[in-house]
PDB file of N, CA and C in Angstrom:
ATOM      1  N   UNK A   1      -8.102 -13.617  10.498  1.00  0.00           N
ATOM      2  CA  UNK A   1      -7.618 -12.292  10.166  1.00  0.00           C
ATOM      3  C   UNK A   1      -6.721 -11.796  11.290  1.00  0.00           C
ATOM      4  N   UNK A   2      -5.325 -11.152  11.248  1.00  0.00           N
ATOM      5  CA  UNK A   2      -4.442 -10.408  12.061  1.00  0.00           C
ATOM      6  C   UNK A   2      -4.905  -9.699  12.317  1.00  0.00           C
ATOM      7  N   UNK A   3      -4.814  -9.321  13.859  1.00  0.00           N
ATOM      8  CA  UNK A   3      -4.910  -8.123  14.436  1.00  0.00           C
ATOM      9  C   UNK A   3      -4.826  -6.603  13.869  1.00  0.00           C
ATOM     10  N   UNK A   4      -5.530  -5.709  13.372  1.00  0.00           N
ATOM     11  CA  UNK A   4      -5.132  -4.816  12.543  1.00  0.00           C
ATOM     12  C   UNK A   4      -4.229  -3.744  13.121  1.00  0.00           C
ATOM     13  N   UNK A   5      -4.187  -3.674  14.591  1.00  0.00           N
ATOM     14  CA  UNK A   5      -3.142  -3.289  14.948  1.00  0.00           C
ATOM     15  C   UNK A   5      -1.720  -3.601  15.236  1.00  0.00           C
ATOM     16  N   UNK A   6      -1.621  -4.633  15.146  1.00  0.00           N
ATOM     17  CA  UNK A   6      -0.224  -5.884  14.838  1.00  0.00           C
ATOM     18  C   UNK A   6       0.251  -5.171  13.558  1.00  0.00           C
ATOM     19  N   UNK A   7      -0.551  -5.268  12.705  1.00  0.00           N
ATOM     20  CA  UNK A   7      -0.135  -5.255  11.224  1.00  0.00           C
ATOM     21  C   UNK A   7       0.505  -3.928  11.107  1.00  0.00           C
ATOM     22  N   UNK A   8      -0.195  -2.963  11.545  1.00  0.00           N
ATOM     23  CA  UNK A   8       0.362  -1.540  11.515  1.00  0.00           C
ATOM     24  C   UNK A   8       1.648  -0.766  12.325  1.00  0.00           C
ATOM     25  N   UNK A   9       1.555  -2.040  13.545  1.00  0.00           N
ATOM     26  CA  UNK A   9       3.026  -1.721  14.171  1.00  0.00           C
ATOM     27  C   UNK A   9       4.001  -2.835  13.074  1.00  0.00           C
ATOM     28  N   UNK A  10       4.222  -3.513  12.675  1.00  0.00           N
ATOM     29  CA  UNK A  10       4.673  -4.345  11.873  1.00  0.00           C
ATOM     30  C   UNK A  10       5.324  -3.254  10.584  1.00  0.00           C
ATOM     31  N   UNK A  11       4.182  -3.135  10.086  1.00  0.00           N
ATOM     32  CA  UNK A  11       4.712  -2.068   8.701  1.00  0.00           C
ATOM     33  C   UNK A  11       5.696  -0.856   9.136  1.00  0.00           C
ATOM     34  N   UNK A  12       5.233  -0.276  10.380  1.00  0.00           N
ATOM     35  CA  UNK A  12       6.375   0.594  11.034  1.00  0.00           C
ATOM     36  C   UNK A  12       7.708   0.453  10.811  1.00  0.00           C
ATOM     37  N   UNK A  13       7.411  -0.570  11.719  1.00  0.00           N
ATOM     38  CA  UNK A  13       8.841  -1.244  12.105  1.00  0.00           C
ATOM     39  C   UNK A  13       9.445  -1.463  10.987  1.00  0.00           C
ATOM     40  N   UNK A  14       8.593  -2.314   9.775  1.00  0.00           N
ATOM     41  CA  UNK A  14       9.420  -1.979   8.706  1.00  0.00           C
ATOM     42  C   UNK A  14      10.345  -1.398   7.927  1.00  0.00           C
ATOM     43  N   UNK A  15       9.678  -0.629   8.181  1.00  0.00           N
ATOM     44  CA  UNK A  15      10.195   1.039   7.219  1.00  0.00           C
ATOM     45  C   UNK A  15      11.294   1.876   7.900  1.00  0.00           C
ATOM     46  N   UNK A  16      11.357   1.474   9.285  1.00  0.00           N
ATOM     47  CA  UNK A  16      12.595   2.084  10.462  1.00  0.00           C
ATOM     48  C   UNK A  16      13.877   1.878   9.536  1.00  0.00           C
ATOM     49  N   UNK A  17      14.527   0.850   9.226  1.00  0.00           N
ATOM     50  CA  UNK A  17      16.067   0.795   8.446  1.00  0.00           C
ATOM     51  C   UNK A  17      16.056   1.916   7.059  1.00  0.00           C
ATOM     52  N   UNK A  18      14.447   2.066   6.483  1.00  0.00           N
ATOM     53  CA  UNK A  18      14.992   2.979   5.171  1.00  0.00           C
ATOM     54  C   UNK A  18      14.455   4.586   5.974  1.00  0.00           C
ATOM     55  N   UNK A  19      13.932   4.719   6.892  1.00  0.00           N
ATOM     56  CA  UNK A  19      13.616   6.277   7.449  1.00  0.00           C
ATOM     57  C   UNK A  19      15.262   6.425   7.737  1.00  0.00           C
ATOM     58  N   UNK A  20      16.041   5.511   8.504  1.00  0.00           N
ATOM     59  CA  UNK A  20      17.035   5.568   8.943  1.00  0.00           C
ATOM     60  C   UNK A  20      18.351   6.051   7.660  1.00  0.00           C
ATOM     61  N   UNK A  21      18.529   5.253   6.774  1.00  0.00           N
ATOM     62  CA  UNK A  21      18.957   5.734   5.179  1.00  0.00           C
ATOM     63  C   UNK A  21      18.683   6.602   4.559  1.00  0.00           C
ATOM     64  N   UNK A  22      17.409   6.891   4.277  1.00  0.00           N
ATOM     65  CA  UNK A  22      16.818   8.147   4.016  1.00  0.00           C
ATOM     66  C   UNK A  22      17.100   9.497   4.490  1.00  0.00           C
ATOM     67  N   UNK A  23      16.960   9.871   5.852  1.00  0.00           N
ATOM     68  CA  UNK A  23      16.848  11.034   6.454  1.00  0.00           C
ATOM     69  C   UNK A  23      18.202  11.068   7.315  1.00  0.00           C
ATOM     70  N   UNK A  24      19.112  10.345   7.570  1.00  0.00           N
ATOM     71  CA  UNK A  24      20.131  10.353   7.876  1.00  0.00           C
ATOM     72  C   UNK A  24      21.612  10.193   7.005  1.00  0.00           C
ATOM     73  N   UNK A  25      21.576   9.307   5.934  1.00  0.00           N
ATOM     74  CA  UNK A  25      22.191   8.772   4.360  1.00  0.00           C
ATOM     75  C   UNK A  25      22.033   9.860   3.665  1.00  0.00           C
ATOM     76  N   UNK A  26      20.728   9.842   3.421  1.00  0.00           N
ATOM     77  CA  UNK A  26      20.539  10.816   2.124  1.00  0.00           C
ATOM     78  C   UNK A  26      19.943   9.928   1.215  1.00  0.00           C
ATOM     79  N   UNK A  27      19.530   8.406   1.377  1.00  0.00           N
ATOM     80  CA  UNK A  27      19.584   7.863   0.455  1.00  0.00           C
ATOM     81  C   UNK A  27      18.231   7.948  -0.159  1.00  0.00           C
ATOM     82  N   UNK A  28      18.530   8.009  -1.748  1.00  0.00           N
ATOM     83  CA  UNK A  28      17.272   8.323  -2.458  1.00  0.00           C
ATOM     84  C   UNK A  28      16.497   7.136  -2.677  1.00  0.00           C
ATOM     85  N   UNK A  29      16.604   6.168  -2.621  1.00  0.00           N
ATOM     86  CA  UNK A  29      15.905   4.721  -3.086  1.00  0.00           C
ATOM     87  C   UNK A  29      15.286   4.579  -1.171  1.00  0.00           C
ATOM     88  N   UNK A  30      16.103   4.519  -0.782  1.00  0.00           N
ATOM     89  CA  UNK A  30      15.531   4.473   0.651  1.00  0.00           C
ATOM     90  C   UNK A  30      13.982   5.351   0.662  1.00  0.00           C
ATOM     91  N   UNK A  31      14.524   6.275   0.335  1.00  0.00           N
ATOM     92  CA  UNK A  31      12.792   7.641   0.585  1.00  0.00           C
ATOM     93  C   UNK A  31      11.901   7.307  -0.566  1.00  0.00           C
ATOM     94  N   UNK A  32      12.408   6.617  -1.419  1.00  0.00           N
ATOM     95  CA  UNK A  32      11.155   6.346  -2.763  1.00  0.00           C
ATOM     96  C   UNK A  32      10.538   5.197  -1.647  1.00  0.00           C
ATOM     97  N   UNK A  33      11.322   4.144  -0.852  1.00  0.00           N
ATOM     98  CA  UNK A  33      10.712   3.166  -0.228  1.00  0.00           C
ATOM     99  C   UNK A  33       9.779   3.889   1.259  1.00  0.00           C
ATOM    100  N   UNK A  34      10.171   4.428   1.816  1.00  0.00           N
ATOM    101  CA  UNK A  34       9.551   5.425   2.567  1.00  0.00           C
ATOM    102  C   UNK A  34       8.384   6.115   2.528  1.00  0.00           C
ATOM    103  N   UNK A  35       8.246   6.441   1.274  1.00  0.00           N
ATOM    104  CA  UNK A  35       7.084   7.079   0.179  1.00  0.00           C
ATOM    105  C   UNK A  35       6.217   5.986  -0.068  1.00  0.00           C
ATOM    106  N   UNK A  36       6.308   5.031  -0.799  1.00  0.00           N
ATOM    107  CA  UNK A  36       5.522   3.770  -0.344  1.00  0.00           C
ATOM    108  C   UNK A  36       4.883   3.512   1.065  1.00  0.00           C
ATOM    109  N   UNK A  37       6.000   3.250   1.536  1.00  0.00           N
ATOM    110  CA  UNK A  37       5.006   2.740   2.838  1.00  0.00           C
ATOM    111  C   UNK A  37       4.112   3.330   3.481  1.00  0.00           C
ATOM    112  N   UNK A  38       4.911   4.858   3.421  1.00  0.00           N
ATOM    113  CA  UNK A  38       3.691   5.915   3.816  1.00  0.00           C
ATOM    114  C   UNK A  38       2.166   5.593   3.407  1.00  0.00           C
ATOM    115  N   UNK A  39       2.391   5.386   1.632  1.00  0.00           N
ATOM    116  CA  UNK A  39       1.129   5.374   1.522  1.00  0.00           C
ATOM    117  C   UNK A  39       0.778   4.273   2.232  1.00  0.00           C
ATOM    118  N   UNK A  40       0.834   2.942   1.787  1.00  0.00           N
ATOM    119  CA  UNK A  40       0.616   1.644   2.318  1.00  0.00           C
ATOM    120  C   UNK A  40      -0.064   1.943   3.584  1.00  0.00           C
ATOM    121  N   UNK A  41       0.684   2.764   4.062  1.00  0.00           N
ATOM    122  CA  UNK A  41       0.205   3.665   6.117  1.00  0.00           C
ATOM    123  C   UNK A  41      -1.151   3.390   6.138  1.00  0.00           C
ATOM    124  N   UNK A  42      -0.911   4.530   4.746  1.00  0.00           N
ATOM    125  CA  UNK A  42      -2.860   5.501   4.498  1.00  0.00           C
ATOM    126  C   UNK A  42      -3.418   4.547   4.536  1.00  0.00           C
ATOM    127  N   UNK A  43      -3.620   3.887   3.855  1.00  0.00           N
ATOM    128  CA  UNK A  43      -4.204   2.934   2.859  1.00  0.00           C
ATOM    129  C   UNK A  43      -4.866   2.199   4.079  1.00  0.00           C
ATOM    130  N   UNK A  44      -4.078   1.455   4.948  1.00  0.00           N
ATOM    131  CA  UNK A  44      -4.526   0.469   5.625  1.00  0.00           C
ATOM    132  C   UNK A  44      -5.118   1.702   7.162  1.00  0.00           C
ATOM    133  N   UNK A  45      -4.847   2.286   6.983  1.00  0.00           N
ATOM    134  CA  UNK A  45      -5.309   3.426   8.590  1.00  0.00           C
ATOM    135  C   UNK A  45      -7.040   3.408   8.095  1.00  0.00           C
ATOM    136  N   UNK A  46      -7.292   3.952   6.481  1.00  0.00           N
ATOM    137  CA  UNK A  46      -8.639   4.153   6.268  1.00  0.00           C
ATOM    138  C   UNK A  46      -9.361   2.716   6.509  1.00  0.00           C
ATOM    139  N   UNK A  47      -9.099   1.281   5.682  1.00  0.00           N
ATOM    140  CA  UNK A  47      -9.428   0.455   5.645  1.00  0.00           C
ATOM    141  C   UNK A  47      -9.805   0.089   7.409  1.00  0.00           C
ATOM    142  N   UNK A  48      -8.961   0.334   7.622  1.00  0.00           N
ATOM    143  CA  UNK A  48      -9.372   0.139   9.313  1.00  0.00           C
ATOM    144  C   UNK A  48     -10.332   1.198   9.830  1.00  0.00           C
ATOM    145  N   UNK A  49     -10.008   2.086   9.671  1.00  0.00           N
ATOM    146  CA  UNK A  49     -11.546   3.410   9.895  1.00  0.00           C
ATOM    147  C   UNK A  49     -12.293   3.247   9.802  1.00  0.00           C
ATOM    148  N   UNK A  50     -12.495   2.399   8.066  1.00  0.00           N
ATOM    149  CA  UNK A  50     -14.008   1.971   7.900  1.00  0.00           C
ATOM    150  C   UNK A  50     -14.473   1.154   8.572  1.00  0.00           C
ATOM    151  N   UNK A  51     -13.444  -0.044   9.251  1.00  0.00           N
ATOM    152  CA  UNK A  51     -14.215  -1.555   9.904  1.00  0.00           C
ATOM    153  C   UNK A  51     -14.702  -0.837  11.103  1.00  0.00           C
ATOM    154  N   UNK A  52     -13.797   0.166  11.711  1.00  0.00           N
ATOM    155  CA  UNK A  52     -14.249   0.391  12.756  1.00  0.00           C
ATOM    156  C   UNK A  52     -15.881   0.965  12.981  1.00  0.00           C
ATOM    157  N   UNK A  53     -15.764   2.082  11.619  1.00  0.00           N
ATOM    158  CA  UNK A  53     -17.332   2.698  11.698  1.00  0.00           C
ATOM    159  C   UNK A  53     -18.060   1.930  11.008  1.00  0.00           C
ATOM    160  N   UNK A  54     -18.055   0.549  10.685  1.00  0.00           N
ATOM    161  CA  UNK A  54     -19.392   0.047  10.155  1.00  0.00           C
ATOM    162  C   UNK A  54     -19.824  -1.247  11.131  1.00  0.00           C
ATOM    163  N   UNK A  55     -18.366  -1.718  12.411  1.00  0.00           N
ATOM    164  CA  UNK A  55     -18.926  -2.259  13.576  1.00  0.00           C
ATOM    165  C   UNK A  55     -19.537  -1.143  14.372  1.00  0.00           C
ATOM    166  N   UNK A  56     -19.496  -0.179  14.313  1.00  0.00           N
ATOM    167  CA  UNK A  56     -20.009   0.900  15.521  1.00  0.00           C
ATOM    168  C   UNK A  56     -21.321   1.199  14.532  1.00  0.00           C
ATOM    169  N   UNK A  57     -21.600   1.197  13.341  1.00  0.00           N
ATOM    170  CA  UNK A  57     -23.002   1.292  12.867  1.00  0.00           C
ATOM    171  C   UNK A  57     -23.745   0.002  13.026  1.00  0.00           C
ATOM    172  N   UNK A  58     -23.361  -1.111  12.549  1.00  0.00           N
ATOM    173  CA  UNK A  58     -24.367  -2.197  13.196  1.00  0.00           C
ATOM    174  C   UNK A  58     -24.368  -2.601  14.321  1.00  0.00           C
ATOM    175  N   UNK A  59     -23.864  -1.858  15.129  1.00  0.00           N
ATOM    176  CA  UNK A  59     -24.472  -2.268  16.685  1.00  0.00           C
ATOM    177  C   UNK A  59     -25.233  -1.370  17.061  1.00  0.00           C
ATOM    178  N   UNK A  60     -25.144  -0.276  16.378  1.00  0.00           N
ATOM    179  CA  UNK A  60     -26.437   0.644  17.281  1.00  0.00           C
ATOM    180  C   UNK A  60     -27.843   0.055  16.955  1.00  0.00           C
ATOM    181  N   UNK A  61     -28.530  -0.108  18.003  1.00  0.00           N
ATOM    182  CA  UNK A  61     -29.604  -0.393  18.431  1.00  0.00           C
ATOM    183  C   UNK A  61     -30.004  -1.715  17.726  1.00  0.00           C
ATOM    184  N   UNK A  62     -28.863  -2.583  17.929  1.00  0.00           N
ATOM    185  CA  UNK A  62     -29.099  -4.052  17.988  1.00  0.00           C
ATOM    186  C   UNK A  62     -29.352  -4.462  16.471  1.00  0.00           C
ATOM    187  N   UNK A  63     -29.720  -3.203  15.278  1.00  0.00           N
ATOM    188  CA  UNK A  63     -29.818  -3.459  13.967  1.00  0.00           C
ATOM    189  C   UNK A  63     -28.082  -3.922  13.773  1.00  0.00           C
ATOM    190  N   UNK A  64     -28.367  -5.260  12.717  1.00  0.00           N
ATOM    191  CA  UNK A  64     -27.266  -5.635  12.805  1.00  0.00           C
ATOM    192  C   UNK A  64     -27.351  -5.521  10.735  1.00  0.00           C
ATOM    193  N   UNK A  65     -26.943  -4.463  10.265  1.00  0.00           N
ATOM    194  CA  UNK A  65     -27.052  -3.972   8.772  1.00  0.00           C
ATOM    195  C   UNK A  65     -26.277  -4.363   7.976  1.00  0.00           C
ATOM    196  N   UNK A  66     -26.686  -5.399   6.798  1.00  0.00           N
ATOM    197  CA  UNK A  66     -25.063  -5.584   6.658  1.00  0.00           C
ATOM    198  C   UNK A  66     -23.919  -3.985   6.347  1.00  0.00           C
ATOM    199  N   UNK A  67     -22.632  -4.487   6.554  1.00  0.00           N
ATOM    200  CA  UNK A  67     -21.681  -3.536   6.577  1.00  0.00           C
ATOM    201  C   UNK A  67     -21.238  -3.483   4.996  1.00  0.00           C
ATOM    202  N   UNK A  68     -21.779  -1.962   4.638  1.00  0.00           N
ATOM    203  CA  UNK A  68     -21.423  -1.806   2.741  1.00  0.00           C
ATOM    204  C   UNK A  68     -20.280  -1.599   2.966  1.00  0.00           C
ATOM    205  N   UNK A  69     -19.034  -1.863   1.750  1.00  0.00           N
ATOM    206  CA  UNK A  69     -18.008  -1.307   1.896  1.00  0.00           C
ATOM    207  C   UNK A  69     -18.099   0.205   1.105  1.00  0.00           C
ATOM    208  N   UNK A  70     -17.332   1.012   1.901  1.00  0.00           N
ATOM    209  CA  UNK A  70     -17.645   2.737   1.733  1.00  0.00           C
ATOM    210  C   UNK A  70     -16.766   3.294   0.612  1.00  0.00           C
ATOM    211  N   UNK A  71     -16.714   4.161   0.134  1.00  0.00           N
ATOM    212  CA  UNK A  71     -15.748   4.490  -0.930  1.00  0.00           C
ATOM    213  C   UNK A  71     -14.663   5.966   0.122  1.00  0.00           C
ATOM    214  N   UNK A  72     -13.653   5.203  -0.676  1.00  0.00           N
ATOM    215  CA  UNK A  72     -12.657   6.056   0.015  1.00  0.00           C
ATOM    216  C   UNK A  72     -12.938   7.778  -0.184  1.00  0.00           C
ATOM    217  N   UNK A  73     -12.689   8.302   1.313  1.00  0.00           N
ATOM    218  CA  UNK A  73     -13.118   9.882   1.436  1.00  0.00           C
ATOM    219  C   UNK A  73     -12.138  10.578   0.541  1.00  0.00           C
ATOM    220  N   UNK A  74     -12.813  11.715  -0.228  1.00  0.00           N
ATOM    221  CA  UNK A  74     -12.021  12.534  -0.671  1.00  0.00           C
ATOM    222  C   UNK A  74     -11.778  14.004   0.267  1.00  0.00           C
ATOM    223  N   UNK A  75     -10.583  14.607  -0.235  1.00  0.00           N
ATOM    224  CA  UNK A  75     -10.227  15.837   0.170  1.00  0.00           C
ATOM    225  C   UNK A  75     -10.834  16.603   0.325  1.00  0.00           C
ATOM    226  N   UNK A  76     -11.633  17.394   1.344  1.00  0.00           N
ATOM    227  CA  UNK A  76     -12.228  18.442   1.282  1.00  0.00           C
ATOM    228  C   UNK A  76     -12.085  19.356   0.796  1.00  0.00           C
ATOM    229  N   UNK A  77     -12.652  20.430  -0.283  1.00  0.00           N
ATOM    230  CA  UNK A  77     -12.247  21.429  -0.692  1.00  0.00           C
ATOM    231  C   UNK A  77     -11.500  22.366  -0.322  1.00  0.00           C
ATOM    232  N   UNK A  78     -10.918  23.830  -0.639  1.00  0.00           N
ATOM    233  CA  UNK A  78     -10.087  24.471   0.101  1.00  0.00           C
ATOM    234  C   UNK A  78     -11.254  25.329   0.383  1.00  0.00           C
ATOM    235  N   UNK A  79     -11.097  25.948   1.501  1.00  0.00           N
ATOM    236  CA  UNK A  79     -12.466  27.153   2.273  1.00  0.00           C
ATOM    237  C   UNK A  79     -11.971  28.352   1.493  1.00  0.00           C
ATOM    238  N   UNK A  80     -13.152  29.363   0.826  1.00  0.00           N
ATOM    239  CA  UNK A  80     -13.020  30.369   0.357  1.00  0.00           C
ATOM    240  C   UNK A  80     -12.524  31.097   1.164  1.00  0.00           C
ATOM    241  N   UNK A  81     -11.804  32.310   0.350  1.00  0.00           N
ATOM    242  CA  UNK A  81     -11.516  33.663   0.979  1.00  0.00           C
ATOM    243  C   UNK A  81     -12.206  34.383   1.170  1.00  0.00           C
ATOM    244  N   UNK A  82     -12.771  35.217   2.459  1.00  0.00           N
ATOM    245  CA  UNK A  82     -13.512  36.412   2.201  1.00  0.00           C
ATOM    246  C   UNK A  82     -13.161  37.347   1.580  1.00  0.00           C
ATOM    247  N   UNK A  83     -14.055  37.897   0.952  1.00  0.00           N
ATOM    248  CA  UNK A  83     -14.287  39.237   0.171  1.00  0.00           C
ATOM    249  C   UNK A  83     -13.106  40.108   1.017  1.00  0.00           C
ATOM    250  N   UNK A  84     -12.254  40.864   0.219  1.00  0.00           N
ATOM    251  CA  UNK A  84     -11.467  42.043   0.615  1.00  0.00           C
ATOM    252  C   UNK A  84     -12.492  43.036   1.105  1.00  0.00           C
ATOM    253  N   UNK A  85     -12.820  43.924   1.904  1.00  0.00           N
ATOM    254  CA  UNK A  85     -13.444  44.935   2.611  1.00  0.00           C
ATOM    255  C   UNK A  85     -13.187  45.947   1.807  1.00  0.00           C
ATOM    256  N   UNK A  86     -14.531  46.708   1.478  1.00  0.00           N
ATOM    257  CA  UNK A  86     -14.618  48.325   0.720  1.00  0.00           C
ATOM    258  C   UNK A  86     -13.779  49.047   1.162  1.00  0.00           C
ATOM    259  N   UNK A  87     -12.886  49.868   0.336  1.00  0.00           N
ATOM    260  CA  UNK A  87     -11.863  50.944   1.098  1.00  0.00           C
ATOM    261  C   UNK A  87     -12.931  52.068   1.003  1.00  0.00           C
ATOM    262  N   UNK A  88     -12.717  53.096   1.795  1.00  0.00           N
ATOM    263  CA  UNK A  88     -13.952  54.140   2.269  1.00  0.00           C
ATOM    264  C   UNK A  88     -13.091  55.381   1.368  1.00  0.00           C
TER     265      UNK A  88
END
């Protein structure tokens, strides 16, 4: 398995010639490709999050558990508004 940080400077680097087209060009196919990779970003940033927190869970205290794979986190809700205050 590659280094998972290799891979992520890699995909960067990728995407440098269409950020470059995109946001400098104007070009629209460039930023649909941009938009991709972004996600692709996500995608592999979580996948790596998880390896990281399920080697840092089976090493604590020598339990070695197997590692479940986790389901991807969702969005936290938006935080309510407080109540508007009684006008007197």
């Amino acid at each position: 398995m590659a280094n998972p940080f290799n891979k992520l400077k890699d995909l960067v680097t990728s995407l440098e010639d269409d950020f470059e087209k995109s946001y400098d060009k104007g070009n629209a196919a460039a930023g649909t490709r941009v938009r991709k990779g972004m996600q692709d970003l996500k995608n592999m940033a979580q996948e790596i999050r998880l390896e990281v927190q399920n080697q840092k869970n089976s090493s604590k205290d020598g339990a070695a558990a197997p590692a479940a794979k986790a389901a991807p986190a969702k969005a936290a809700p938006a935080a309510k508004k407080a109540a508007p205050a009684k006008k007197k």
